[in-house]
PDB file of N, CA and C in Angstrom:
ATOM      1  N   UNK A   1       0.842  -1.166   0.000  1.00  0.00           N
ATOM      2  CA  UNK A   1       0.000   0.000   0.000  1.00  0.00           C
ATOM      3  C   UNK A   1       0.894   1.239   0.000  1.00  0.00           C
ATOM      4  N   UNK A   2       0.398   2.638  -0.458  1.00  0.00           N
ATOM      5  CA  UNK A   2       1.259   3.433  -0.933  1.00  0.00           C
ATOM      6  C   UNK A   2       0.553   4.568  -0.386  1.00  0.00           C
ATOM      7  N   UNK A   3       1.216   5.518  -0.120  1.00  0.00           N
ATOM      8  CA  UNK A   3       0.401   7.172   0.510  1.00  0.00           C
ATOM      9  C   UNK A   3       0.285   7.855  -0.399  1.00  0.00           C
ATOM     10  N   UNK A   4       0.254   9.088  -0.807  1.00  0.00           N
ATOM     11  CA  UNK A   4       0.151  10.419  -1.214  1.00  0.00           C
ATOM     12  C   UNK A   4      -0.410  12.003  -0.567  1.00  0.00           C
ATOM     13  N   UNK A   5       0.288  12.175  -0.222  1.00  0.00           N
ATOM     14  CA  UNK A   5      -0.514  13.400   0.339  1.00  0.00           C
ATOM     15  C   UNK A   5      -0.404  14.640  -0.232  1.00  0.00           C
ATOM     16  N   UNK A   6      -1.528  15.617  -1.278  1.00  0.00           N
ATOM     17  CA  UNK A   6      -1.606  16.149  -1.622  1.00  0.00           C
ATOM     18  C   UNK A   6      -2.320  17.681  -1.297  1.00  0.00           C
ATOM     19  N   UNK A   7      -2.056  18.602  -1.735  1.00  0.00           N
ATOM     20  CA  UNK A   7      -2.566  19.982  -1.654  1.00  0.00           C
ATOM     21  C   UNK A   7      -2.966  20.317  -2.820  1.00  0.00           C
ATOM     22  N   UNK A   8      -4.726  20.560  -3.012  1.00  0.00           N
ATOM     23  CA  UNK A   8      -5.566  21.144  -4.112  1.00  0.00           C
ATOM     24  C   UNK A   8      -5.950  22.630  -4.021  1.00  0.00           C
ATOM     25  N   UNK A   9      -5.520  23.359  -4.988  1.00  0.00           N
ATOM     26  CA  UNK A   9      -6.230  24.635  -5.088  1.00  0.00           C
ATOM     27  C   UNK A   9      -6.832  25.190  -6.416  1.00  0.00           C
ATOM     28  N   UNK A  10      -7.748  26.248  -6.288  1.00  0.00           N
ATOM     29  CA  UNK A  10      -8.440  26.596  -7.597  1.00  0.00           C
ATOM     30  C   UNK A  10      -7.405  27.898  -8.214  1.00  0.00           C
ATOM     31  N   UNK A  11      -6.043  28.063  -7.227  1.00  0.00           N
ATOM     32  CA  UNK A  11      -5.289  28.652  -8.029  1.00  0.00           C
ATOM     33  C   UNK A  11      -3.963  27.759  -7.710  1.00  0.00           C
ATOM     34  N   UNK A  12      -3.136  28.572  -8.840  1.00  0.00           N
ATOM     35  CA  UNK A  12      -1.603  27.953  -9.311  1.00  0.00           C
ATOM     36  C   UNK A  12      -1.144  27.922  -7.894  1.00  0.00           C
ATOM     37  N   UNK A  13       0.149  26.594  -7.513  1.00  0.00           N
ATOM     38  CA  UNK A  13       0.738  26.233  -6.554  1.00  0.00           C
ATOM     39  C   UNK A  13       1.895  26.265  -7.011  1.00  0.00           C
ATOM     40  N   UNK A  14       2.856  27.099  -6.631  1.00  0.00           N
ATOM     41  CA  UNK A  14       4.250  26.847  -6.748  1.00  0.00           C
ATOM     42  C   UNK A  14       5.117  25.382  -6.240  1.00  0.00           C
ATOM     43  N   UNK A  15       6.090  25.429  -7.046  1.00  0.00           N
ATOM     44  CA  UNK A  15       6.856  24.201  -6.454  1.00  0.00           C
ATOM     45  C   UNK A  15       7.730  24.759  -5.401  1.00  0.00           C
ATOM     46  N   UNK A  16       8.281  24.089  -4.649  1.00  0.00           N
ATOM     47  CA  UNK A  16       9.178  24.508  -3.482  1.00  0.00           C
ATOM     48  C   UNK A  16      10.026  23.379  -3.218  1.00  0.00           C
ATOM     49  N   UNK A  17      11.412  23.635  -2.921  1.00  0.00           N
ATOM     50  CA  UNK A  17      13.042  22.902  -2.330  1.00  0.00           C
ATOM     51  C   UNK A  17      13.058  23.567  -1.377  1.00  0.00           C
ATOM     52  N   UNK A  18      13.877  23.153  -0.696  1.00  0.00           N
ATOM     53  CA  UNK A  18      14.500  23.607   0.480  1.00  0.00           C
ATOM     54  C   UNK A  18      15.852  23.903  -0.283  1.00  0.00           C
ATOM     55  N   UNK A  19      16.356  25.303  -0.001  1.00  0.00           N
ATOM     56  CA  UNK A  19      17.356  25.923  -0.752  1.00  0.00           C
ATOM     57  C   UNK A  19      19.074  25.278  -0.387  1.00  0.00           C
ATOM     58  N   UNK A  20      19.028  24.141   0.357  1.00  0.00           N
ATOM     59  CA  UNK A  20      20.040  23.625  -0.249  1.00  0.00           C
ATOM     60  C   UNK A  20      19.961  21.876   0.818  1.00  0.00           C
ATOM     61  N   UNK A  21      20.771  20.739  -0.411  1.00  0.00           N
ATOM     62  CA  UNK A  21      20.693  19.236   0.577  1.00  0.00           C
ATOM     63  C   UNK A  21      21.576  19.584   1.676  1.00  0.00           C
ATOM     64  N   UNK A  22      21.027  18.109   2.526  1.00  0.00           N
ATOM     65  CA  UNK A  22      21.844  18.173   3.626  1.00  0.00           C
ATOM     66  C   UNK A  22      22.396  16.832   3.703  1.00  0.00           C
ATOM     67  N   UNK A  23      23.367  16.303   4.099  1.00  0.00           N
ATOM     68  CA  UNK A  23      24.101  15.544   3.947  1.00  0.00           C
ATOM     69  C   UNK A  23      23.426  14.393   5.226  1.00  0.00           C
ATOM     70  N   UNK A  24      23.431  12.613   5.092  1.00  0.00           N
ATOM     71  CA  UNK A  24      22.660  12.438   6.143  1.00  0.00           C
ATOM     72  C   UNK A  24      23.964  11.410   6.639  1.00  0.00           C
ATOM     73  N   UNK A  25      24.529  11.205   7.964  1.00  0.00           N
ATOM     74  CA  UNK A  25      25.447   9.978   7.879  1.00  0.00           C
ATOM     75  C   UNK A  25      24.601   9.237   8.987  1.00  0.00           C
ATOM     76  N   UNK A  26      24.468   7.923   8.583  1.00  0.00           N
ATOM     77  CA  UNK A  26      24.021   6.529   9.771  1.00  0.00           C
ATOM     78  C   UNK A  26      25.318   6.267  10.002  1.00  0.00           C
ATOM     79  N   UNK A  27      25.158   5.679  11.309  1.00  0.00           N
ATOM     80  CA  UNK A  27      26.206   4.857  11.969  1.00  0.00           C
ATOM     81  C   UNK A  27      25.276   3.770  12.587  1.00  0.00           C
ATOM     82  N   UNK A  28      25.667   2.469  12.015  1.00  0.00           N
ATOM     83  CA  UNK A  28      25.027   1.333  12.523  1.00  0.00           C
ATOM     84  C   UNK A  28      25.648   0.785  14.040  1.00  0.00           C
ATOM     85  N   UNK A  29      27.205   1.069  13.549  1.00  0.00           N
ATOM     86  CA  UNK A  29      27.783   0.406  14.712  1.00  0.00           C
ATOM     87  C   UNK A  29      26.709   1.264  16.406  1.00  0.00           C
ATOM     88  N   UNK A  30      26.972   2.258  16.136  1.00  0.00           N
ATOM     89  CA  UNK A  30      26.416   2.823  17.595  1.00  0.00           C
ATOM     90  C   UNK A  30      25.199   3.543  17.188  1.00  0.00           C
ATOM     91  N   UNK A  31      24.398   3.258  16.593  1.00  0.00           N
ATOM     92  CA  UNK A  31      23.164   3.370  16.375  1.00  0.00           C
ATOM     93  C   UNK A  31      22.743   5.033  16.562  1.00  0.00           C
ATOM     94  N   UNK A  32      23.452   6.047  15.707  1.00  0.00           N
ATOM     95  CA  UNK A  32      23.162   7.389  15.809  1.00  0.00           C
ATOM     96  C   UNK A  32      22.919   7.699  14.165  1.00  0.00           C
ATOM     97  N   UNK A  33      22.198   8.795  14.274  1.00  0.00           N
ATOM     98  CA  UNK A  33      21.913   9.100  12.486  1.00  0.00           C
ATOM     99  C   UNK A  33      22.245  10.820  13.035  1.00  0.00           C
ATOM    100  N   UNK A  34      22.474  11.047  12.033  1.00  0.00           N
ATOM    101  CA  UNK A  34      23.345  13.052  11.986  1.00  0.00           C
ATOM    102  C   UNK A  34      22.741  13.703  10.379  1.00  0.00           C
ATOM    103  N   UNK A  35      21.869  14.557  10.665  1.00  0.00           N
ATOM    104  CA  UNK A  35      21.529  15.142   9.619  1.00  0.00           C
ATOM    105  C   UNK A  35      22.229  15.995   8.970  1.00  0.00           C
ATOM    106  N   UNK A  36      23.435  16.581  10.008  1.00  0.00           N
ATOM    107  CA  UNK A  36      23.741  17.861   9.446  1.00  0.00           C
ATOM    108  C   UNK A  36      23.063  19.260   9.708  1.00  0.00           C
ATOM    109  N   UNK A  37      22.391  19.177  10.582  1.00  0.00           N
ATOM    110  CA  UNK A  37      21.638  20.290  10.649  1.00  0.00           C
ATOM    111  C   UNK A  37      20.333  20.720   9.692  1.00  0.00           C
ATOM    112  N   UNK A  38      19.826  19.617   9.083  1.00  0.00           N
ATOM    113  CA  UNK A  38      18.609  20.041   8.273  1.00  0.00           C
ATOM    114  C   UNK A  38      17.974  20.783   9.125  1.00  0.00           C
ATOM    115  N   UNK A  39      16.154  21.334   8.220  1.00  0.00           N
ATOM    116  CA  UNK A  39      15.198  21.731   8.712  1.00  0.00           C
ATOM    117  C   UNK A  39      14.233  21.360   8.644  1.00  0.00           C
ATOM    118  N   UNK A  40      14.588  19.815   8.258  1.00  0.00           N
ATOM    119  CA  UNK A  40      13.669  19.036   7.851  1.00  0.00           C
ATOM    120  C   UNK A  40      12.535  19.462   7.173  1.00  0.00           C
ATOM    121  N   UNK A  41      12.738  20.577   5.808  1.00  0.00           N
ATOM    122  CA  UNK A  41      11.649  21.085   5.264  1.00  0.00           C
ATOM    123  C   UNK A  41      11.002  19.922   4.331  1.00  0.00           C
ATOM    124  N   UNK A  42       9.560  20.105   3.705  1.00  0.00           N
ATOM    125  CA  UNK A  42       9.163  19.041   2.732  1.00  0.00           C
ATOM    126  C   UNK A  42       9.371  19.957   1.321  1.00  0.00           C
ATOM    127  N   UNK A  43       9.418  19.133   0.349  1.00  0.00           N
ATOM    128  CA  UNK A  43       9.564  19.751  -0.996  1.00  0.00           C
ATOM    129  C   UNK A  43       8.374  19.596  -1.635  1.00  0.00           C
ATOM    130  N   UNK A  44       7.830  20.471  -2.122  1.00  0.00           N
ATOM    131  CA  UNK A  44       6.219  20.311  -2.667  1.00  0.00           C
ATOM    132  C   UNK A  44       6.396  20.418  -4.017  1.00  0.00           C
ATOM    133  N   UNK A  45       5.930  19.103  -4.820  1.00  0.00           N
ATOM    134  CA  UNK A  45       6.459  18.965  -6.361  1.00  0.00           C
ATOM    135  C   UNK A  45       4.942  18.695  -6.824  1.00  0.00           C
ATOM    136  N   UNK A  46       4.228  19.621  -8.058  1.00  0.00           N
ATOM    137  CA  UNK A  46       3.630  19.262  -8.560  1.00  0.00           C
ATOM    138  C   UNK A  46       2.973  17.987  -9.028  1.00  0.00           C
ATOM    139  N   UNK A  47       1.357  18.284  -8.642  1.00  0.00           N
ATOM    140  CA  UNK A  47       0.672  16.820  -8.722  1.00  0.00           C
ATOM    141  C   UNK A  47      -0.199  17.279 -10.256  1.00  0.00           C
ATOM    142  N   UNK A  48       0.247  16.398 -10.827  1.00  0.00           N
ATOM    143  CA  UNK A  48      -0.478  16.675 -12.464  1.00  0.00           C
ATOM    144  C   UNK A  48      -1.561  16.361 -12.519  1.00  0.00           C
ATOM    145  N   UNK A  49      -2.033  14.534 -11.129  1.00  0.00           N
ATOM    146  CA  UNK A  49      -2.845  13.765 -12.026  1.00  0.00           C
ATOM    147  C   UNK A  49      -4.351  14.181 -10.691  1.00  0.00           C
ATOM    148  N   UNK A  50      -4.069  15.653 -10.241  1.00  0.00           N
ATOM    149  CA  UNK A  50      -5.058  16.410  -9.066  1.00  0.00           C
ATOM    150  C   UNK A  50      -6.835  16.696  -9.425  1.00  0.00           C
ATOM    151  N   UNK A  51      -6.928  16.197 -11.003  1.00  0.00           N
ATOM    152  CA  UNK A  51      -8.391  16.364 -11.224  1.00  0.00           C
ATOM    153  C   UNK A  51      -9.065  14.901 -10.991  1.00  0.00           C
ATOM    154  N   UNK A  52      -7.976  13.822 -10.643  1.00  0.00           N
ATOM    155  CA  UNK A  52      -8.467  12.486 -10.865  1.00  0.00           C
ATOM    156  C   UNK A  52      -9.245  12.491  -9.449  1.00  0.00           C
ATOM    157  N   UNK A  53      -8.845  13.490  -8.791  1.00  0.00           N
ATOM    158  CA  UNK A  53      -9.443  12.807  -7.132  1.00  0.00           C
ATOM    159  C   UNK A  53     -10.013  14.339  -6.320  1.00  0.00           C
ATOM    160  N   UNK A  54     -10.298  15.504  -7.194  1.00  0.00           N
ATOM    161  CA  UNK A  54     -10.416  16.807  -6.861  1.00  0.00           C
ATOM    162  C   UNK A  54     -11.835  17.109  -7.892  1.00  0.00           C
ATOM    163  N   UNK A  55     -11.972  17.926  -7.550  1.00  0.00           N
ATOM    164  CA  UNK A  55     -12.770  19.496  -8.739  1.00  0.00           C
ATOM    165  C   UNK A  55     -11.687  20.626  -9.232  1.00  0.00           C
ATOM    166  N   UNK A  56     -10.563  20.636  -8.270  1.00  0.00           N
ATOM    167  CA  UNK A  56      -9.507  21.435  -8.279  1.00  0.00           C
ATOM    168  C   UNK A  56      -8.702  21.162  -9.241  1.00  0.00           C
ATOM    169  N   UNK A  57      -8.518  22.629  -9.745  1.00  0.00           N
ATOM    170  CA  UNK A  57      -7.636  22.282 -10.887  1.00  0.00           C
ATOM    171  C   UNK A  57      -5.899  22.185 -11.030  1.00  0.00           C
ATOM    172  N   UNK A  58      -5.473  22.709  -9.715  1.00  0.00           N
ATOM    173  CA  UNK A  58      -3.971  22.861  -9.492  1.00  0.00           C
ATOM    174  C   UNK A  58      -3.802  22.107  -8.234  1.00  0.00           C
ATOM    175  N   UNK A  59      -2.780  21.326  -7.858  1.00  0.00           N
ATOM    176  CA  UNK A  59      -2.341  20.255  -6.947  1.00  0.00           C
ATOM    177  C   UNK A  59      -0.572  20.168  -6.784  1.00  0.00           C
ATOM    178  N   UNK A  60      -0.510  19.872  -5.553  1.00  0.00           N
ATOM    179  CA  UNK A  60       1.127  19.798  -5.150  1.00  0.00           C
ATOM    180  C   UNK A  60       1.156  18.374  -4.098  1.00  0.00           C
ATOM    181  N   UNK A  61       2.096  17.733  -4.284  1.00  0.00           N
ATOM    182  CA  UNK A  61       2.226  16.696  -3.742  1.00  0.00           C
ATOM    183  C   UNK A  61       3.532  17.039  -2.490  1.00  0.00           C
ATOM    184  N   UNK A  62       3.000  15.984  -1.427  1.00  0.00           N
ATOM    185  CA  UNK A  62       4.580  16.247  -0.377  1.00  0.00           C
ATOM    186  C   UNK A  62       5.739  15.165  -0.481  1.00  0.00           C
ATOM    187  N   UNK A  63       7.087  15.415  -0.642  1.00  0.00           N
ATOM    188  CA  UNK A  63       7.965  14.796  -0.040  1.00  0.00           C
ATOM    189  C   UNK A  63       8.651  15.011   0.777  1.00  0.00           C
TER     190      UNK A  63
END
């Protein structure tokens, strides 16, 4: 089974990044993960297929 979570509007939705990656390191041995300091923002990338499940004509999807 698979998610999607989307944002519908009756106007245009910009796309959005977070203005720069962040590097992620695991360490298995001692069980710590290090983001680097993200901001853990989501990137909102255009949802094309937003009339299949809307009235709305513009849609953005989260990652």
């Amino acid at each position: 089974m698979s998610v999607c979570k989307f944002i519908a509007s009756d106007f245009p939705l910009i796309e959005f990044a977070p203005s720069r990656d962040y590097h992620i390191d695991i360490n298995i041995d001692n069980g710590t993960i290090f983001d680097g300091g993200a901001d853990d923002n989501y990137y909102l990338i255009p949802f094309l297929n937003v009339v299949d499940y809307t009235d709305k004509k513009y849609g953005v999807y989260l990652e």
